[in-house]
Protein backbone atom coordinates (compact mmCIF):
# COMPACT_ATOMS: atom_id res chain seq x y z
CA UNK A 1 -27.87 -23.74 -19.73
CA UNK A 2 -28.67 -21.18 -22.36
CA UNK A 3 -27.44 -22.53 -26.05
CA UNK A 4 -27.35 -20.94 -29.57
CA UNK A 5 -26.85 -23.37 -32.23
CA UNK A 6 -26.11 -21.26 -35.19
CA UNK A 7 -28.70 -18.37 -34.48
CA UNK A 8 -29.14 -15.51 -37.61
CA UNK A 9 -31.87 -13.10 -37.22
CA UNK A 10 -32.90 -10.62 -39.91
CA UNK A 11 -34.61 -7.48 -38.84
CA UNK A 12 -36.23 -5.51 -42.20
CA UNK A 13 -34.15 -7.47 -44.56
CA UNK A 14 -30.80 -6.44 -42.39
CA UNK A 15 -29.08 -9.60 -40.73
CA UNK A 16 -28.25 -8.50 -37.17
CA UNK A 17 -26.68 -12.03 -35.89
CA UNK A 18 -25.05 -14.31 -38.47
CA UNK A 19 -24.58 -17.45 -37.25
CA UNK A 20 -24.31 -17.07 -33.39
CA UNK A 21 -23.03 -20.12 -31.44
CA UNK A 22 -22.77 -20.23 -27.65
CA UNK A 23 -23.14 -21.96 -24.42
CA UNK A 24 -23.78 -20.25 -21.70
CA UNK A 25 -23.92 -22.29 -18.23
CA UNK A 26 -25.32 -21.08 -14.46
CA UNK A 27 -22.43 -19.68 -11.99
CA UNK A 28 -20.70 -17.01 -14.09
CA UNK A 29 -20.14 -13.86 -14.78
CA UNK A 30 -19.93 -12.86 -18.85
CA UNK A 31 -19.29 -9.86 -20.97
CA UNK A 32 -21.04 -9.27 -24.21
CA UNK A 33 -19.02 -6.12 -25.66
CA UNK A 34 -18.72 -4.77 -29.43
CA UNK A 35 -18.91 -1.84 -31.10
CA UNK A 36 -22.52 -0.26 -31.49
CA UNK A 37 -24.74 -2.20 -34.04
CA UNK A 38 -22.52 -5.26 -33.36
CA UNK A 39 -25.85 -7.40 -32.07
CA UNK A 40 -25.22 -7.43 -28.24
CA UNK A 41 -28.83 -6.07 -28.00
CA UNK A 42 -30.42 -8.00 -30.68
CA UNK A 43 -28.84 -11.56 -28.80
CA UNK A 44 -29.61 -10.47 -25.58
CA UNK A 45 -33.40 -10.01 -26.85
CA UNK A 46 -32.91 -13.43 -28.41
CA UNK A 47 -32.12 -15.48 -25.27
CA UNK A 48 -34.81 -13.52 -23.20
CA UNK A 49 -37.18 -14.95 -25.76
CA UNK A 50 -38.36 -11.03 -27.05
CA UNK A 51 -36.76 -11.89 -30.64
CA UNK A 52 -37.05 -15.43 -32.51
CA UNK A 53 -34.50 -16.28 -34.66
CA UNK A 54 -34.99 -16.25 -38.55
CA UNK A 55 -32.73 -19.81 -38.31
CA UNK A 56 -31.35 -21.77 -35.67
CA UNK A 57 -31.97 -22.54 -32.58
CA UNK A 58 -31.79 -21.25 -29.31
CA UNK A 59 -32.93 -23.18 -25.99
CA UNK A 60 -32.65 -22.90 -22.12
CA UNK A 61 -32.12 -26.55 -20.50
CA UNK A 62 -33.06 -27.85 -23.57
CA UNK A 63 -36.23 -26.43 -24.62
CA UNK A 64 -36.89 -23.81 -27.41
CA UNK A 65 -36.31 -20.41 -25.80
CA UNK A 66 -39.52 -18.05 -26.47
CA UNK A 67 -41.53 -15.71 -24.29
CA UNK A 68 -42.54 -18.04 -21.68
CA UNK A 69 -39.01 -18.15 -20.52
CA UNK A 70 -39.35 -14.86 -18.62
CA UNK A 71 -40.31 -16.94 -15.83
CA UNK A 72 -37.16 -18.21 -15.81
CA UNK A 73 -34.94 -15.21 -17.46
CA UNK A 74 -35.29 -11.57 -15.59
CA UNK A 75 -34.33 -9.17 -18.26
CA UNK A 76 -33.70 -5.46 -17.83
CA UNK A 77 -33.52 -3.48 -21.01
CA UNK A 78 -31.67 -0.79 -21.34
CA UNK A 79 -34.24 1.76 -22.31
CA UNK A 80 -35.48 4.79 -20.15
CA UNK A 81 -39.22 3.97 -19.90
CA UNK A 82 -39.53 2.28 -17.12
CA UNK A 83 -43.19 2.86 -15.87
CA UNK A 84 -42.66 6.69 -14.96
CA UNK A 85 -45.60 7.63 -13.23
CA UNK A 86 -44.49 4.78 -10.77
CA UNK A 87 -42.80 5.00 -7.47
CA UNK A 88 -39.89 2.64 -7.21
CA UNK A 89 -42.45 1.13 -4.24
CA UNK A 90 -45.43 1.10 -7.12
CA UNK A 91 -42.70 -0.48 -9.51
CA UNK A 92 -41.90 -3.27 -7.11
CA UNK A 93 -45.49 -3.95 -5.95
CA UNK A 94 -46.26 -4.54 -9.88
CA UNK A 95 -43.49 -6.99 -9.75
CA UNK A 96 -44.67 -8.93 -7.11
CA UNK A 97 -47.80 -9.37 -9.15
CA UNK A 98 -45.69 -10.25 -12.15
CA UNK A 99 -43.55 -12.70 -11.02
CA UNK A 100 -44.01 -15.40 -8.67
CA UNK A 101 -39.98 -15.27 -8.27
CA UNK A 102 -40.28 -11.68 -7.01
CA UNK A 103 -38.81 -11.19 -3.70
CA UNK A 104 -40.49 -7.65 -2.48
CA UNK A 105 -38.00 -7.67 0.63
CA UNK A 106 -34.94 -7.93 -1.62
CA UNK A 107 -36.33 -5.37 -3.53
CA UNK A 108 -36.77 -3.28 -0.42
CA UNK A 109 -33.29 -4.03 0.77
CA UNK A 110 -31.38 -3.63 -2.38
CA UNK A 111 -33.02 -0.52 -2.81
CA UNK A 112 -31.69 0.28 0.51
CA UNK A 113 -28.58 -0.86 -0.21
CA UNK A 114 -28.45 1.49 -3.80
CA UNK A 115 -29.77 4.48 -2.42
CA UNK A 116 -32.90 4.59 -4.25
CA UNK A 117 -35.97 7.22 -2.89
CA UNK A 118 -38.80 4.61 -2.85
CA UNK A 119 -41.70 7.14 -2.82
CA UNK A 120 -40.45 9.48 -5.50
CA UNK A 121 -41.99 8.91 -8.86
CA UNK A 122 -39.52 7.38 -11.59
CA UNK A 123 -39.79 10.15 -14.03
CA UNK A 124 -38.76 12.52 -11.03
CA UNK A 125 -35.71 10.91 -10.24
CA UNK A 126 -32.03 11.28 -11.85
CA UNK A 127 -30.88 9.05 -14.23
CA UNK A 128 -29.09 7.43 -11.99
CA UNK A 129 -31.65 6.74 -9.31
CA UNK A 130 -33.76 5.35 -12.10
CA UNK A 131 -30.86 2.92 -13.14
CA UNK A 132 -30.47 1.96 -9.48
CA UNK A 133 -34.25 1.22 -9.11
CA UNK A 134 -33.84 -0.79 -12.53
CA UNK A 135 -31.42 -2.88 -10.98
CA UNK A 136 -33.21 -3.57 -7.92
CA UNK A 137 -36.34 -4.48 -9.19
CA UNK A 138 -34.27 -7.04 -11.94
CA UNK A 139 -32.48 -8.31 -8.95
CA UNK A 140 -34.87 -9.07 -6.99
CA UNK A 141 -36.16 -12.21 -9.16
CA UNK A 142 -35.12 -15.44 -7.99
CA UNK A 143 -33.97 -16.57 -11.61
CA UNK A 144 -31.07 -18.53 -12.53
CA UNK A 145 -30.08 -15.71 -15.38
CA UNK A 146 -29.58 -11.92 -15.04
CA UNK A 147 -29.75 -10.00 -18.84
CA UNK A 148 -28.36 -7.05 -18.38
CA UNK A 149 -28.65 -4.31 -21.28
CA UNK A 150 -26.35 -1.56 -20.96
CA UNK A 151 -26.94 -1.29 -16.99
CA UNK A 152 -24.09 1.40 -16.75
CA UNK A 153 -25.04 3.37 -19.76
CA UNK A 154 -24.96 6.83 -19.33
CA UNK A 155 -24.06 7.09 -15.14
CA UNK A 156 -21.70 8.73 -13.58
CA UNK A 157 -18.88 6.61 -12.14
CA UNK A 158 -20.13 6.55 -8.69
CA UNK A 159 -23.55 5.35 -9.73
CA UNK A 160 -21.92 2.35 -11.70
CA UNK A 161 -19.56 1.58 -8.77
CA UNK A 162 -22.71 0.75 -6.78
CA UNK A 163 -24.65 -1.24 -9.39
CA UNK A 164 -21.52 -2.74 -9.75
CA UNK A 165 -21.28 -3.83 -6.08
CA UNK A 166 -25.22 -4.86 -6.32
CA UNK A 167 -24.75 -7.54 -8.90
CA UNK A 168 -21.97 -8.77 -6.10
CA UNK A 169 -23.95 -8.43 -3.00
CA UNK A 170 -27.59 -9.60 -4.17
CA UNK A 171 -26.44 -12.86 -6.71
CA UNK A 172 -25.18 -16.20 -6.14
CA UNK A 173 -22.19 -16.85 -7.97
CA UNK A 174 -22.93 -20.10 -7.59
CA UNK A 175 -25.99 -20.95 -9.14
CA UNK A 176 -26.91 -17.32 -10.93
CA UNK A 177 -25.74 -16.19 -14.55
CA UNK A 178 -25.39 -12.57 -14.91
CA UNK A 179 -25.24 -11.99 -18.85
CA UNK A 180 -24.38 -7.80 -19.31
CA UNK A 181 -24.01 -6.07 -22.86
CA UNK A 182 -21.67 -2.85 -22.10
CA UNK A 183 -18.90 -0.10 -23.24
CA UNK A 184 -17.72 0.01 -19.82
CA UNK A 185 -15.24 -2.96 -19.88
CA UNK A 186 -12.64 -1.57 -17.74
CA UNK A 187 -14.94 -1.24 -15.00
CA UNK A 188 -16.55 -4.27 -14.47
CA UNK A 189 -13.31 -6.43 -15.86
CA UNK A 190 -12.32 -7.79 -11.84
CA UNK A 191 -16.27 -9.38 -11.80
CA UNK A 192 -16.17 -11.05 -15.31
CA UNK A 193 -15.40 -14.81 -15.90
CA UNK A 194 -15.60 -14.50 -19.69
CA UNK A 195 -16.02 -11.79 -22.56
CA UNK A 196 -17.64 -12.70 -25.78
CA UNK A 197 -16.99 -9.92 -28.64
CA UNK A 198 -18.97 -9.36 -31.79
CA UNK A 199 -18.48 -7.35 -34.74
CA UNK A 200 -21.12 -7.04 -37.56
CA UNK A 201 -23.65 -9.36 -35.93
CA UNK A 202 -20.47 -12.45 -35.55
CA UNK A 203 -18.97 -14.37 -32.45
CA UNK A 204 -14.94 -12.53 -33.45
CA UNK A 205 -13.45 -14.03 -30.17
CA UNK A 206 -14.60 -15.64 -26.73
CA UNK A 207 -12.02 -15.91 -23.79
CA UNK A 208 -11.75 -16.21 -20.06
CA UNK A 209 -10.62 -13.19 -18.57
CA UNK A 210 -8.11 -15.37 -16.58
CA UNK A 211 -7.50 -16.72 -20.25
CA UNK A 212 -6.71 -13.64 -21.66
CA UNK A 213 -4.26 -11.88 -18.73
CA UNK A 214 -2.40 -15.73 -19.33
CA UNK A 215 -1.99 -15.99 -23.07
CA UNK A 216 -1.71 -12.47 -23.93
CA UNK A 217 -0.38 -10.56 -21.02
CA UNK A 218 -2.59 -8.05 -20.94
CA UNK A 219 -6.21 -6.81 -19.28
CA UNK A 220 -9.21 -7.48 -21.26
CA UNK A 221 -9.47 -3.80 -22.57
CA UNK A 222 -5.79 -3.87 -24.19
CA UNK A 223 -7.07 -7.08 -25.29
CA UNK A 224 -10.13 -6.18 -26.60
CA UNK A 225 -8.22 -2.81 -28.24
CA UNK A 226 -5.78 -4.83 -29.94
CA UNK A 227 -8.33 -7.54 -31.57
CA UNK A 228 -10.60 -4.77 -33.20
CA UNK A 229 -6.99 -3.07 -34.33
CA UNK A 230 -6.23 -6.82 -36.12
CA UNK A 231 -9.73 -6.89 -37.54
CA UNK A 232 -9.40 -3.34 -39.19
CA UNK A 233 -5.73 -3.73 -40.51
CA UNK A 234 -7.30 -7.27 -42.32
CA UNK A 235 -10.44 -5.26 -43.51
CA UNK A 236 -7.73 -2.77 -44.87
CA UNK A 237 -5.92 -5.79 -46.87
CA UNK A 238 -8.88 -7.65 -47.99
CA UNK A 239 -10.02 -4.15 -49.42
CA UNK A 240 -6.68 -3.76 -51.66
């Protein structure tokens, strides 16, 4: 279990997370949405073990979460630089040197699977191919959580449709975590369990996605749409 007992970080005198608490358990599949500079980044980083918090605590079965963890945590980030003089056969060769967890015939397959040219350097591929080799090579650790930054950021529809049915095909619902910051809500709604929203670096609502079609009638994106309308109309009235 990943758990955040009252987590703040402060980045150049700027709190980014203000008193974060979650638990986070194996077998599910969970949301992290907000509004850009909400903190989905900056806690993702946190329970990879890439950012300490300034106060608080923040462990994986138990212990103090910190860099070590990667062993443990496969993170994919969801900047362009991945290694771009590689081949996505280079990239997962390095990974297999990496990781002990690193399964080089997954990789193989779910690069198969994706559509990704394996002997075409990175930096020579689309955007999307890159994203697709991304996922494979994140995928293809035997870890018990996937962090997922952005994966669908900037692809076509198509493109996310088939990461989408990656995370499916190559995880085990059972015993894997997949953890995924993203805009795209409405796409990936039918695979999440549960949505956690922030808004200035704050926890502003957690809910099942079951939860949420039950108590409020609605999908998670009317959902989501109608929260961040509430939070604005009581900004509005504190500000009078």
């Amino acid at each position: 279990m990943i758990e955040l007992q009252d987590v703040t970080l402060k980045i150049r005198r700027r709190h980014v997370l203000n008193g974060i608490s979650l638990k986070l358990g194996e077998g599910s599949f969970i949301g992290l949405v907000g509004e850009n500079g909400s903190g989905k980044t900056s806690l993702l980083k946190v329970m990879a073990g890439l950012l300490k918090p300034t106060t608080g605590t923040a462990l994986l079965s138990g212990e103090p979460i910190t860099r070590r963890v990667a062993s443990e945590i496969s993170y994919m980030a969801d900047d362009d630089g991945f290694y771009p003089f590689f081949t996505a056969q280079e990239l997962f060769a390095f990974y297999e040197t990496q990781f002990r967890d690193f399964d080089l015939e997954k990789a193989v397959e779910i690069s198969e699977f994706l559509q990704v040219p394996r002997t075409t350097k990175l930096k020579e591929l689309s955007k999307g191919s890159r994203g697709r080799a991304k996922i494979a090579a994140t995928l293809a650790r035997d870890t018990g959580y996937y962090l997922l930054d952005e994966p669908f950021s900037g692809l076509d529809p198509m493109v996310r449709m088939d990461i989408a049915k990656g995370l499916i095909r190559f995880t085990d619902p059972a015993r894997q975590t997949i953890i995924m910051t993203t805009h795209e809500i409405s796409e990936i709604e039918p695979l999440l369990d549960r949505i956690v929203v922030l808004k200035e670096g704050r926890i502003i609502a957690e809910n099942s996605v079951d939860g949420i079609r039950y108590e409020y009638g609605v999908d998670a994106t009317k959902w989501m749409v109608s929260l961040f309308e509430e939070q604005k109309s009581e900004f509005r009235g504190g500000a009078r």
